[in-house]
PDB file of N, CA and C in Angstrom:
ATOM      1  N   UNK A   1     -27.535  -8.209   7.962  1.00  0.00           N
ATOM      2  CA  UNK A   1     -28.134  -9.170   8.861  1.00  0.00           C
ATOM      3  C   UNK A   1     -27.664  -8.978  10.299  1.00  0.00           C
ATOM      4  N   UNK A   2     -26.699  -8.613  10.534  1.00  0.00           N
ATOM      5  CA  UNK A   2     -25.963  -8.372  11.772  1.00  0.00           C
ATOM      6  C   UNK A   2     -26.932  -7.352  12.896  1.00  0.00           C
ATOM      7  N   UNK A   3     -27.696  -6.413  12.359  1.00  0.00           N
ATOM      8  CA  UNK A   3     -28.708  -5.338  13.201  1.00  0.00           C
ATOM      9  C   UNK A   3     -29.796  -6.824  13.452  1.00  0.00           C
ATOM     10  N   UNK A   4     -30.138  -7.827  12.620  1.00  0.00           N
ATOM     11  CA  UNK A   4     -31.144  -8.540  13.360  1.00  0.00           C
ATOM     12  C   UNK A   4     -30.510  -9.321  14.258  1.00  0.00           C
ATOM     13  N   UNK A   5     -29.533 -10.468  13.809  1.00  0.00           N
ATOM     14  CA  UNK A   5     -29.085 -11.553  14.608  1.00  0.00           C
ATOM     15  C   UNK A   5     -27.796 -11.521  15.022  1.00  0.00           C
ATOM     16  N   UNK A   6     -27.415 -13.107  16.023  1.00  0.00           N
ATOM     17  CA  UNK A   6     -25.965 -13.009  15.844  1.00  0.00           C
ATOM     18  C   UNK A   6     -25.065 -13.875  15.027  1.00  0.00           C
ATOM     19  N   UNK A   7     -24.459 -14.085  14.031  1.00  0.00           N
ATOM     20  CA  UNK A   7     -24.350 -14.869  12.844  1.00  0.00           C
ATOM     21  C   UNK A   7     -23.578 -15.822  13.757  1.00  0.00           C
ATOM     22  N   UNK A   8     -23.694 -16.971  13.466  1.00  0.00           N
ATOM     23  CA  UNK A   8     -23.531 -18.454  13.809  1.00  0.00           C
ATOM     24  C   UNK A   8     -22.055 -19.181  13.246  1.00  0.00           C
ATOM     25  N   UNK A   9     -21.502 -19.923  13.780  1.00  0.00           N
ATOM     26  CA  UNK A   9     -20.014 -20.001  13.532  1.00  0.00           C
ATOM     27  C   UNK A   9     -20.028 -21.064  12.033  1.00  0.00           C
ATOM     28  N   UNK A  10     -19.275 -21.097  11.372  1.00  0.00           N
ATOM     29  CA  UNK A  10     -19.250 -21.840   9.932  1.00  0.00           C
ATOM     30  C   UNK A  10     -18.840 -22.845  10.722  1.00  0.00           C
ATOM     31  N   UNK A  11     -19.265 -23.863   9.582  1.00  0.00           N
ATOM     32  CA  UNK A  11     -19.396 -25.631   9.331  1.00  0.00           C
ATOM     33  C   UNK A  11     -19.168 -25.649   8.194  1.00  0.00           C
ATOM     34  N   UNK A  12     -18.074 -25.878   7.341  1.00  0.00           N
ATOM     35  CA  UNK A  12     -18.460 -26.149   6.106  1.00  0.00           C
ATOM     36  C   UNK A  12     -18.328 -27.376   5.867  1.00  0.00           C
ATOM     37  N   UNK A  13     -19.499 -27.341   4.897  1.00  0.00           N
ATOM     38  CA  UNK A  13     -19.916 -28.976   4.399  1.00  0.00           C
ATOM     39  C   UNK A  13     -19.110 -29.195   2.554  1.00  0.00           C
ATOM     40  N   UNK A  14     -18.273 -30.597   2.337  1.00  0.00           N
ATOM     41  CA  UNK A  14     -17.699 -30.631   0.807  1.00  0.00           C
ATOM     42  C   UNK A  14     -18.921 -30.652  -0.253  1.00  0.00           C
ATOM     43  N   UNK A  15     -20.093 -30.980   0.572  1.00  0.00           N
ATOM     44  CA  UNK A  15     -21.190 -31.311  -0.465  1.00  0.00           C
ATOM     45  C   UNK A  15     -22.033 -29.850  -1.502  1.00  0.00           C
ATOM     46  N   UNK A  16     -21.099 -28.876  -0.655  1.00  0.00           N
ATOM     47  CA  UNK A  16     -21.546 -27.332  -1.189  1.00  0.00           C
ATOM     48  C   UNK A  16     -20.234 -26.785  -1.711  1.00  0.00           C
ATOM     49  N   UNK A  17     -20.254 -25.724  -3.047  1.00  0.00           N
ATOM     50  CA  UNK A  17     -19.456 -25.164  -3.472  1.00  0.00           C
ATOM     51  C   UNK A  17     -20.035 -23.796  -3.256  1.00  0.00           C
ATOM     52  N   UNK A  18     -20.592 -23.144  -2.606  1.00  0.00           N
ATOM     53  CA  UNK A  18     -21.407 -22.058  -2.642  1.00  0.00           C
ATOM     54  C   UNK A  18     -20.341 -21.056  -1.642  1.00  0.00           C
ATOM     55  N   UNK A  19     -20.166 -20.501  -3.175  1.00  0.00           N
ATOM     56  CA  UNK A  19     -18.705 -18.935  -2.937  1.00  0.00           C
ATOM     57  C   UNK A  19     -19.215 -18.623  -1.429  1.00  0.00           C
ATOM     58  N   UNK A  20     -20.334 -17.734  -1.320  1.00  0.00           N
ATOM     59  CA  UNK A  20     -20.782 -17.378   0.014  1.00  0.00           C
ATOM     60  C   UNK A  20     -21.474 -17.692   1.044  1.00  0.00           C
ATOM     61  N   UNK A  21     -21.390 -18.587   2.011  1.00  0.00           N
ATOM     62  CA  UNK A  21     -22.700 -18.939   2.708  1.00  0.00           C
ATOM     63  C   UNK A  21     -22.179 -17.918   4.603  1.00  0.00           C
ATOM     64  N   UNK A  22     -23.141 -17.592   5.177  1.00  0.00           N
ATOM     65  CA  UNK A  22     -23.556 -17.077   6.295  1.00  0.00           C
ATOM     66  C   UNK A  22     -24.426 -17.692   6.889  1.00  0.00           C
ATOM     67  N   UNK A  23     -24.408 -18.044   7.982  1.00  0.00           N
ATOM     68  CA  UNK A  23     -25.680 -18.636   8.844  1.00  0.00           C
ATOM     69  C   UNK A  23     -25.736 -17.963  10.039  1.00  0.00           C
ATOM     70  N   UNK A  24     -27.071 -17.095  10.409  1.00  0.00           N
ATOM     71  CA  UNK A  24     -27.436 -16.570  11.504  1.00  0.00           C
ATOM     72  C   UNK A  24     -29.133 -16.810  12.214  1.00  0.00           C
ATOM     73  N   UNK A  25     -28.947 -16.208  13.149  1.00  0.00           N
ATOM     74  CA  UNK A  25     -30.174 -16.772  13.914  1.00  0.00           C
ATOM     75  C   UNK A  25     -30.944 -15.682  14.916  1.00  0.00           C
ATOM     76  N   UNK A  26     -31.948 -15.484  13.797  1.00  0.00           N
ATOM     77  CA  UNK A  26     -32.798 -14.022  14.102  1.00  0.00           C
ATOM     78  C   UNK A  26     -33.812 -14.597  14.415  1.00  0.00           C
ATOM     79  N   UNK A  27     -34.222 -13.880  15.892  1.00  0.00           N
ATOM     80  CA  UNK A  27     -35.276 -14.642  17.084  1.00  0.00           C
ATOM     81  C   UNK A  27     -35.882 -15.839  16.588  1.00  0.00           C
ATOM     82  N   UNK A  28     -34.781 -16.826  17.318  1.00  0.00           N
ATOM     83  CA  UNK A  28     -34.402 -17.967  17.033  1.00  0.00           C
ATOM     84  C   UNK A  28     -34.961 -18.556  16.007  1.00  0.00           C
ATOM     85  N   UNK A  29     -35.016 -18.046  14.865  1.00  0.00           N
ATOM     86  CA  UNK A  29     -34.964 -18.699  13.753  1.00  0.00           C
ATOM     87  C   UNK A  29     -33.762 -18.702  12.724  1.00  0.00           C
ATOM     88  N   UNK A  30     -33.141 -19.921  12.326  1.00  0.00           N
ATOM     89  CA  UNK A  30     -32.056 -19.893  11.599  1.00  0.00           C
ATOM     90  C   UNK A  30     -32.257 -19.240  10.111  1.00  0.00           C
ATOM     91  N   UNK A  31     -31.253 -18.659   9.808  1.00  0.00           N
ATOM     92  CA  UNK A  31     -31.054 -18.027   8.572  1.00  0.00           C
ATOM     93  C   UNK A  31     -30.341 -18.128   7.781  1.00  0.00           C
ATOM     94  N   UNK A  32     -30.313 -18.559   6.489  1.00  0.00           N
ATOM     95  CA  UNK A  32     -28.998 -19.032   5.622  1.00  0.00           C
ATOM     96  C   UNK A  32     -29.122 -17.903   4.643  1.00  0.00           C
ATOM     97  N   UNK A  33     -28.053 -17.515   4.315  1.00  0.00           N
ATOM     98  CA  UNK A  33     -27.683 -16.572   3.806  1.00  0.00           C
ATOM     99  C   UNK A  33     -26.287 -17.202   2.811  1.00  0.00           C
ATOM    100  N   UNK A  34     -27.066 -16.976   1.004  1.00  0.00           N
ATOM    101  CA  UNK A  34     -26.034 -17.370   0.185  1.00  0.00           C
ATOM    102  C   UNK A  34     -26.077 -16.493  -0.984  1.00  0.00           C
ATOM    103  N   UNK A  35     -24.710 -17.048  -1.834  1.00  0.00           N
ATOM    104  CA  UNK A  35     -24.491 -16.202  -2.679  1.00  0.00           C
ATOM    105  C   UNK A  35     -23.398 -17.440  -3.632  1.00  0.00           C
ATOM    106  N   UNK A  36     -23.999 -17.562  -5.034  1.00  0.00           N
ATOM    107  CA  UNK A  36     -22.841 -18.594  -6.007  1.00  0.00           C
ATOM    108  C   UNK A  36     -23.428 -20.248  -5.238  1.00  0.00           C
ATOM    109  N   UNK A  37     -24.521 -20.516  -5.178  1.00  0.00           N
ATOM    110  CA  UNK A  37     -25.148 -21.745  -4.503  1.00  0.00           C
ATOM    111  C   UNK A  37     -25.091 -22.729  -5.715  1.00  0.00           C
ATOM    112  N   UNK A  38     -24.075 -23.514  -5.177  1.00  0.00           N
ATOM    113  CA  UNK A  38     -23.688 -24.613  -5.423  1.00  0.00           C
ATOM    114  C   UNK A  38     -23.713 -25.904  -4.934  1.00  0.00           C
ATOM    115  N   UNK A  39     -24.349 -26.832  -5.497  1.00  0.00           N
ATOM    116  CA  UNK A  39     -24.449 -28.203  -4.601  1.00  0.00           C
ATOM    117  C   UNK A  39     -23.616 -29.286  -5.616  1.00  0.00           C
ATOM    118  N   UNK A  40     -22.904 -30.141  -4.782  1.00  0.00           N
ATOM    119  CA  UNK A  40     -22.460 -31.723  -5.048  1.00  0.00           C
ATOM    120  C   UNK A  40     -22.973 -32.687  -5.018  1.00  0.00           C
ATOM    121  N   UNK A  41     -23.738 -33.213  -5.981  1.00  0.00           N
ATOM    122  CA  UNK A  41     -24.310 -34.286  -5.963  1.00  0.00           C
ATOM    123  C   UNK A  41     -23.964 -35.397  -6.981  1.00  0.00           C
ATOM    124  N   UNK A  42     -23.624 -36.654  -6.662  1.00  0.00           N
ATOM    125  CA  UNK A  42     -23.005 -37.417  -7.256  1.00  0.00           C
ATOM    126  C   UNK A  42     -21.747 -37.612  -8.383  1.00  0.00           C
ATOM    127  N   UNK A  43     -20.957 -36.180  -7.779  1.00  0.00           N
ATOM    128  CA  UNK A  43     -19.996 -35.967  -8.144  1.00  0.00           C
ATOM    129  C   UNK A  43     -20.158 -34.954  -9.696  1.00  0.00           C
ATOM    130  N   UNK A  44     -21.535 -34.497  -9.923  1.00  0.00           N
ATOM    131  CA  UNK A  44     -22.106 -33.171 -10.675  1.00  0.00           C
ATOM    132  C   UNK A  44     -22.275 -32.241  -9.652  1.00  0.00           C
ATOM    133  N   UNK A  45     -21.335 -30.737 -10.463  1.00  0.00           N
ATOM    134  CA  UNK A  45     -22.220 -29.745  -9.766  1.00  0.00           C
ATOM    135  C   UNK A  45     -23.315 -28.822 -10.134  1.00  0.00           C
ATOM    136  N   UNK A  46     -24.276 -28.578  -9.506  1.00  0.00           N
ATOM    137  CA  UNK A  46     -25.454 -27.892  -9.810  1.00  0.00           C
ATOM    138  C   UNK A  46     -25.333 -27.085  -9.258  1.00  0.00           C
ATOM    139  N   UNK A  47     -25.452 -25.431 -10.576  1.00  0.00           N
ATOM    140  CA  UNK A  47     -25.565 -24.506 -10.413  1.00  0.00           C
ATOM    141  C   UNK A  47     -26.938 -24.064 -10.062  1.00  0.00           C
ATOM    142  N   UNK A  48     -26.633 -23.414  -8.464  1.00  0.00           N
ATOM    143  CA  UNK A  48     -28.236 -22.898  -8.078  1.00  0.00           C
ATOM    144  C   UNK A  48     -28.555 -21.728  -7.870  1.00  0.00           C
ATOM    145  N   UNK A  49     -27.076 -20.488  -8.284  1.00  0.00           N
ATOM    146  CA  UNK A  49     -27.290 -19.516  -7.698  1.00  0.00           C
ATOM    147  C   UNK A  49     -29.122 -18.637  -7.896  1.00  0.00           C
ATOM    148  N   UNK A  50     -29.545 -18.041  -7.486  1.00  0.00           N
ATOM    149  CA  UNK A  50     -30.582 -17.021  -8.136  1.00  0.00           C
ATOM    150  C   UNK A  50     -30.378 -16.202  -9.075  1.00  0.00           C
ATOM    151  N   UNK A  51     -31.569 -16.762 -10.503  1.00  0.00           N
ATOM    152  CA  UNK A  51     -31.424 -16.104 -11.869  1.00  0.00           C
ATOM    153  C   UNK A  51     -32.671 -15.394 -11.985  1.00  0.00           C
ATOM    154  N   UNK A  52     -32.677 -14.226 -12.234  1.00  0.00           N
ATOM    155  CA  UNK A  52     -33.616 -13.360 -12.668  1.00  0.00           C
ATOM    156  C   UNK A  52     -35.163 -13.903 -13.068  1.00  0.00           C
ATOM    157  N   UNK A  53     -34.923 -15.119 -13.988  1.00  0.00           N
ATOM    158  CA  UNK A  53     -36.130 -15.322 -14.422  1.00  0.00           C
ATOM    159  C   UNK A  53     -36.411 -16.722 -13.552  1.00  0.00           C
ATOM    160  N   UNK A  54     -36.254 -17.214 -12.190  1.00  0.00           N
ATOM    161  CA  UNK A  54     -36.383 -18.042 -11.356  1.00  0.00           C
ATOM    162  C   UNK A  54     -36.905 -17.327 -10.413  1.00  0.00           C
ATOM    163  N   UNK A  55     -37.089 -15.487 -10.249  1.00  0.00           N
ATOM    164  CA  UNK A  55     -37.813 -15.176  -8.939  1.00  0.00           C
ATOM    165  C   UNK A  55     -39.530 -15.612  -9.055  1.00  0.00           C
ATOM    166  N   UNK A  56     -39.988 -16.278  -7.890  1.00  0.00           N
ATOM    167  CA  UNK A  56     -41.320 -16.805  -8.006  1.00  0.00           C
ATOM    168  C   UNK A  56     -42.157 -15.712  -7.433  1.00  0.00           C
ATOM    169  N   UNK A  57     -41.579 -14.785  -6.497  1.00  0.00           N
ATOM    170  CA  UNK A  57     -42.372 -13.811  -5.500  1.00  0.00           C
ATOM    171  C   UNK A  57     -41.010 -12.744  -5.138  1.00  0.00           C
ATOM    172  N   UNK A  58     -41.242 -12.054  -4.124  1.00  0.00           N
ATOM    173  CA  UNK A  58     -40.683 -10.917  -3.706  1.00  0.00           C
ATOM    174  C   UNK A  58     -41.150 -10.384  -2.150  1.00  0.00           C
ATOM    175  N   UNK A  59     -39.998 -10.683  -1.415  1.00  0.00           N
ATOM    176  CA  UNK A  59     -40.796 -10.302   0.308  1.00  0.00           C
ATOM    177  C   UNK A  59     -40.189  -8.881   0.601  1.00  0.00           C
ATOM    178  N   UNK A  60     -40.716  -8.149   1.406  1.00  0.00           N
ATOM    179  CA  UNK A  60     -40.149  -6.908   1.900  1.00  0.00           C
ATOM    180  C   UNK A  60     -39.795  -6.948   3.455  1.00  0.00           C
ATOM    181  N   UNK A  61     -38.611  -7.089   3.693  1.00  0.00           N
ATOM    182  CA  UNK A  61     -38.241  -7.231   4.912  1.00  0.00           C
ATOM    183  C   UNK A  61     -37.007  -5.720   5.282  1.00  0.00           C
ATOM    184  N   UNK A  62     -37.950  -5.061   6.273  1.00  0.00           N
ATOM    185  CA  UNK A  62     -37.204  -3.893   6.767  1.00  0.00           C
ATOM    186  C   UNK A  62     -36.599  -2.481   5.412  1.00  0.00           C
ATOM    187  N   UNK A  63     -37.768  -2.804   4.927  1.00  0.00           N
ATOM    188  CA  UNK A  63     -37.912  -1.772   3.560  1.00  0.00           C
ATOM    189  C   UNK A  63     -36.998  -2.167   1.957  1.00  0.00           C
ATOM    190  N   UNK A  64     -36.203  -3.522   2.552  1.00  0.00           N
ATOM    191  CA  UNK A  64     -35.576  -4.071   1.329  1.00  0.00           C
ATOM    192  C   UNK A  64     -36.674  -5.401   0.870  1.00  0.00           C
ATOM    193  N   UNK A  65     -36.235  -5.015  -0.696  1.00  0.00           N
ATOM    194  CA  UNK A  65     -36.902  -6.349  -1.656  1.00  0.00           C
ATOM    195  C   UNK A  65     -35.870  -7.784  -1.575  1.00  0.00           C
ATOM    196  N   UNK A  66     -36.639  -8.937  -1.061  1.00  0.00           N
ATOM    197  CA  UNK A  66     -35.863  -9.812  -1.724  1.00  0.00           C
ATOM    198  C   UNK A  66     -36.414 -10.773  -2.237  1.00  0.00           C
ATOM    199  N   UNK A  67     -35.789 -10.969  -3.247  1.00  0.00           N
ATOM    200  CA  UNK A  67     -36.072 -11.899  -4.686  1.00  0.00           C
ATOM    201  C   UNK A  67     -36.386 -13.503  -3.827  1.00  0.00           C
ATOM    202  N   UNK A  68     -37.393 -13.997  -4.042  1.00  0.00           N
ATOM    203  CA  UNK A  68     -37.413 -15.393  -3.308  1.00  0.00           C
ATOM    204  C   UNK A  68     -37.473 -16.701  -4.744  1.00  0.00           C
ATOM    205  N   UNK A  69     -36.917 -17.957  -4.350  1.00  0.00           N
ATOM    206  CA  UNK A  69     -37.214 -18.566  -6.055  1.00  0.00           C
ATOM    207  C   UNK A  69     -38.566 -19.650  -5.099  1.00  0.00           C
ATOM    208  N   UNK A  70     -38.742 -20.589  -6.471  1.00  0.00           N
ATOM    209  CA  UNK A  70     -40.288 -21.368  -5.916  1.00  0.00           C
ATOM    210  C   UNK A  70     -39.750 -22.275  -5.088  1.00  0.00           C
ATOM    211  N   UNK A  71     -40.703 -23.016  -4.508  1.00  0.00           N
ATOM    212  CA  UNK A  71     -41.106 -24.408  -4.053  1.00  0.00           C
ATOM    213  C   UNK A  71     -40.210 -25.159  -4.510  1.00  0.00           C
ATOM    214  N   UNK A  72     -40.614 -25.246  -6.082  1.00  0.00           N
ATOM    215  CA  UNK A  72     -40.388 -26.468  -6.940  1.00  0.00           C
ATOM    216  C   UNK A  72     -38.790 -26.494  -6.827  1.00  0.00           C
ATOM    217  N   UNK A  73     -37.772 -25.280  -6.932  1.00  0.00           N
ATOM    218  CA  UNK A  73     -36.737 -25.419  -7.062  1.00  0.00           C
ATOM    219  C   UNK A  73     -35.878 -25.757  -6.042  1.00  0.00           C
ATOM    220  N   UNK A  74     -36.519 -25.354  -4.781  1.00  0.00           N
ATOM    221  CA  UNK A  74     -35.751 -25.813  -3.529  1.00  0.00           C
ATOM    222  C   UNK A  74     -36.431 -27.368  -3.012  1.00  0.00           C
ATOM    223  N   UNK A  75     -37.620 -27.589  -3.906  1.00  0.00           N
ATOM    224  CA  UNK A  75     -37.445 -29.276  -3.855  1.00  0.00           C
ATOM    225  C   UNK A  75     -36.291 -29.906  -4.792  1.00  0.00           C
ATOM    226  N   UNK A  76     -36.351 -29.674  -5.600  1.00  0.00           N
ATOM    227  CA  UNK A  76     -35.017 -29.970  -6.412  1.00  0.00           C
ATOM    228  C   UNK A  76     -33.258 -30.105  -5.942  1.00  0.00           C
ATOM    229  N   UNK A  77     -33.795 -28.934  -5.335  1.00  0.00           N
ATOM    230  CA  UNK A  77     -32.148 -28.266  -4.576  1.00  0.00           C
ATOM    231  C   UNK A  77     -32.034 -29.435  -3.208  1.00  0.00           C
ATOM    232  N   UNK A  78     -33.001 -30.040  -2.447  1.00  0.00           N
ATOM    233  CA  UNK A  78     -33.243 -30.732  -1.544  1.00  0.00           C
ATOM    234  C   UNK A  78     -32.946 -32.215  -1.385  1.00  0.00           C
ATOM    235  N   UNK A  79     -33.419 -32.391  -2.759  1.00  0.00           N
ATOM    236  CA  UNK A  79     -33.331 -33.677  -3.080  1.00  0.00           C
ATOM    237  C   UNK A  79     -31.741 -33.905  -3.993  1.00  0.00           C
ATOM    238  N   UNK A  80     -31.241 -33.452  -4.415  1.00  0.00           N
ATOM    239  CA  UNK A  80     -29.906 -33.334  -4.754  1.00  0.00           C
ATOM    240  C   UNK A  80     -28.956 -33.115  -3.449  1.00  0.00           C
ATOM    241  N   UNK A  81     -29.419 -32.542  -2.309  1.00  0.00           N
ATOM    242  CA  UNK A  81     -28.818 -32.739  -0.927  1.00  0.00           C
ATOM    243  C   UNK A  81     -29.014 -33.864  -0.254  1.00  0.00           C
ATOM    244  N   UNK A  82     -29.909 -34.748  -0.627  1.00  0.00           N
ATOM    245  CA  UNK A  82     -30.337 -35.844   0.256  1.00  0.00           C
ATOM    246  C   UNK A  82     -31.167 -35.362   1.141  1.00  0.00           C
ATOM    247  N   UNK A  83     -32.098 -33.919   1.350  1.00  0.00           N
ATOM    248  CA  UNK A  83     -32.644 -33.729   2.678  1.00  0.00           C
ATOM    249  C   UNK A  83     -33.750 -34.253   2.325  1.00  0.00           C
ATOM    250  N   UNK A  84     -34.246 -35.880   2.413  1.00  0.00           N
ATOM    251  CA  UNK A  84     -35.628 -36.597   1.880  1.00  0.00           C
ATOM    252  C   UNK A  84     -36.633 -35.587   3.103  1.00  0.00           C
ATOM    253  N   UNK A  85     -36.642 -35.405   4.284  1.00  0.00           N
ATOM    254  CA  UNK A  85     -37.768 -34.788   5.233  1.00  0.00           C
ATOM    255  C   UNK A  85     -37.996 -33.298   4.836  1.00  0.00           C
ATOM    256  N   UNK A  86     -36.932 -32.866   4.193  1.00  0.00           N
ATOM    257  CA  UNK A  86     -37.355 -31.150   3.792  1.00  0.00           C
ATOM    258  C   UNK A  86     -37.775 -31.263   2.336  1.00  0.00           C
ATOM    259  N   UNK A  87     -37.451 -32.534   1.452  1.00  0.00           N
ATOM    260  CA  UNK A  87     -38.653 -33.027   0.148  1.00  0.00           C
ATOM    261  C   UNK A  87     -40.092 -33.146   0.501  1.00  0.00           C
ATOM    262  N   UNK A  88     -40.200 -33.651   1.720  1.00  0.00           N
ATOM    263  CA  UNK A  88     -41.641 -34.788   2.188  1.00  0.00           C
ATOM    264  C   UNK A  88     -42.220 -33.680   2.854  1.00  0.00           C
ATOM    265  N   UNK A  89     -41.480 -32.752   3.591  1.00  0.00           N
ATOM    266  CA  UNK A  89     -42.796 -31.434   3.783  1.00  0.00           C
ATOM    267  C   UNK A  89     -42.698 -30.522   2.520  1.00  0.00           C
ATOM    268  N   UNK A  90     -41.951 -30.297   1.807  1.00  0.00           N
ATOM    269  CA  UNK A  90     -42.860 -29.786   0.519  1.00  0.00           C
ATOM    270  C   UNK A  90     -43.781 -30.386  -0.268  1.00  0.00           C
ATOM    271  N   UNK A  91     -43.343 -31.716  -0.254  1.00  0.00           N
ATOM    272  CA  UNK A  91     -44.260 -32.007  -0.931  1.00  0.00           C
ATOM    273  C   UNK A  91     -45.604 -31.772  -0.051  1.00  0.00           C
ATOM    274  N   UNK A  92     -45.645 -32.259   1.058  1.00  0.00           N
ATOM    275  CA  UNK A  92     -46.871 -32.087   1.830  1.00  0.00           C
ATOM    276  C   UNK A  92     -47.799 -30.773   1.837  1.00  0.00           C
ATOM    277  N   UNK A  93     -46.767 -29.201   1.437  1.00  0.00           N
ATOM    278  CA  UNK A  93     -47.574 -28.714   1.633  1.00  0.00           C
ATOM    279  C   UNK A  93     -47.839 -28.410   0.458  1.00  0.00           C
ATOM    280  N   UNK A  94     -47.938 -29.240  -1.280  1.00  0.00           N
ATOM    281  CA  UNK A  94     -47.911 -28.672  -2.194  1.00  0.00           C
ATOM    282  C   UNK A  94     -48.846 -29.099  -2.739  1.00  0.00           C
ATOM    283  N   UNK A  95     -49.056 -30.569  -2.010  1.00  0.00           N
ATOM    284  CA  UNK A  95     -49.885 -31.624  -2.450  1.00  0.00           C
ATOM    285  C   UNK A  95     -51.085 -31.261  -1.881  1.00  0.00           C
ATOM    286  N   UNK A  96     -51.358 -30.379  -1.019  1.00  0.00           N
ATOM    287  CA  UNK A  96     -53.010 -29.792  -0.339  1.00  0.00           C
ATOM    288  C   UNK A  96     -53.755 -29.100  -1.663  1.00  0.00           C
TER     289      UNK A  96
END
């Protein structure tokens, strides 16, 4: 990631257990970058890393594959964060 952006200084939040996180910002769009994605929610943790049979699609960015998971799961993952406005535009754009 480093040839696109310039990676962004850590914040870490207790509400994540996620072994690896990176955040950078390639023409100005932010980028999260994880690995062992883990969330805290009500004192359960949910395992979110990416499992083989959760890839929904596949993008090609700069001749590499990467595994993307659905919608449905990062509404899930969202709403176990509390992010209700990043629920309410998926849902919005799911519900068209």
């Amino acid at each position: 990631m480093l040839p696109l952006g310039a990676p962004a200084p850590s914040d870490p939040n207790a509400q994540y257990r996620t072994r690896c996180f990176l955040e950078f910002t390639v023409r100005g769009v932010d980028v999260d970058v994880m690995a062992g994605f883990v969330i805290l929610e009500n004192g359960q943790e949910h395992d979110c890393a990416l499992k083989p049979e959760q890839v929904a699609e596949h993008i090609l960015v700069r001749g590499e594959d990467i595994p993307l998971q659905s919608l449905e799961d990062w509404r899930r993952y969202y709403a176990w964060m509390g992010r209700t406005s990043k629920v309410a535009m998926i849902d919005g754009k799911t519900m068209r």
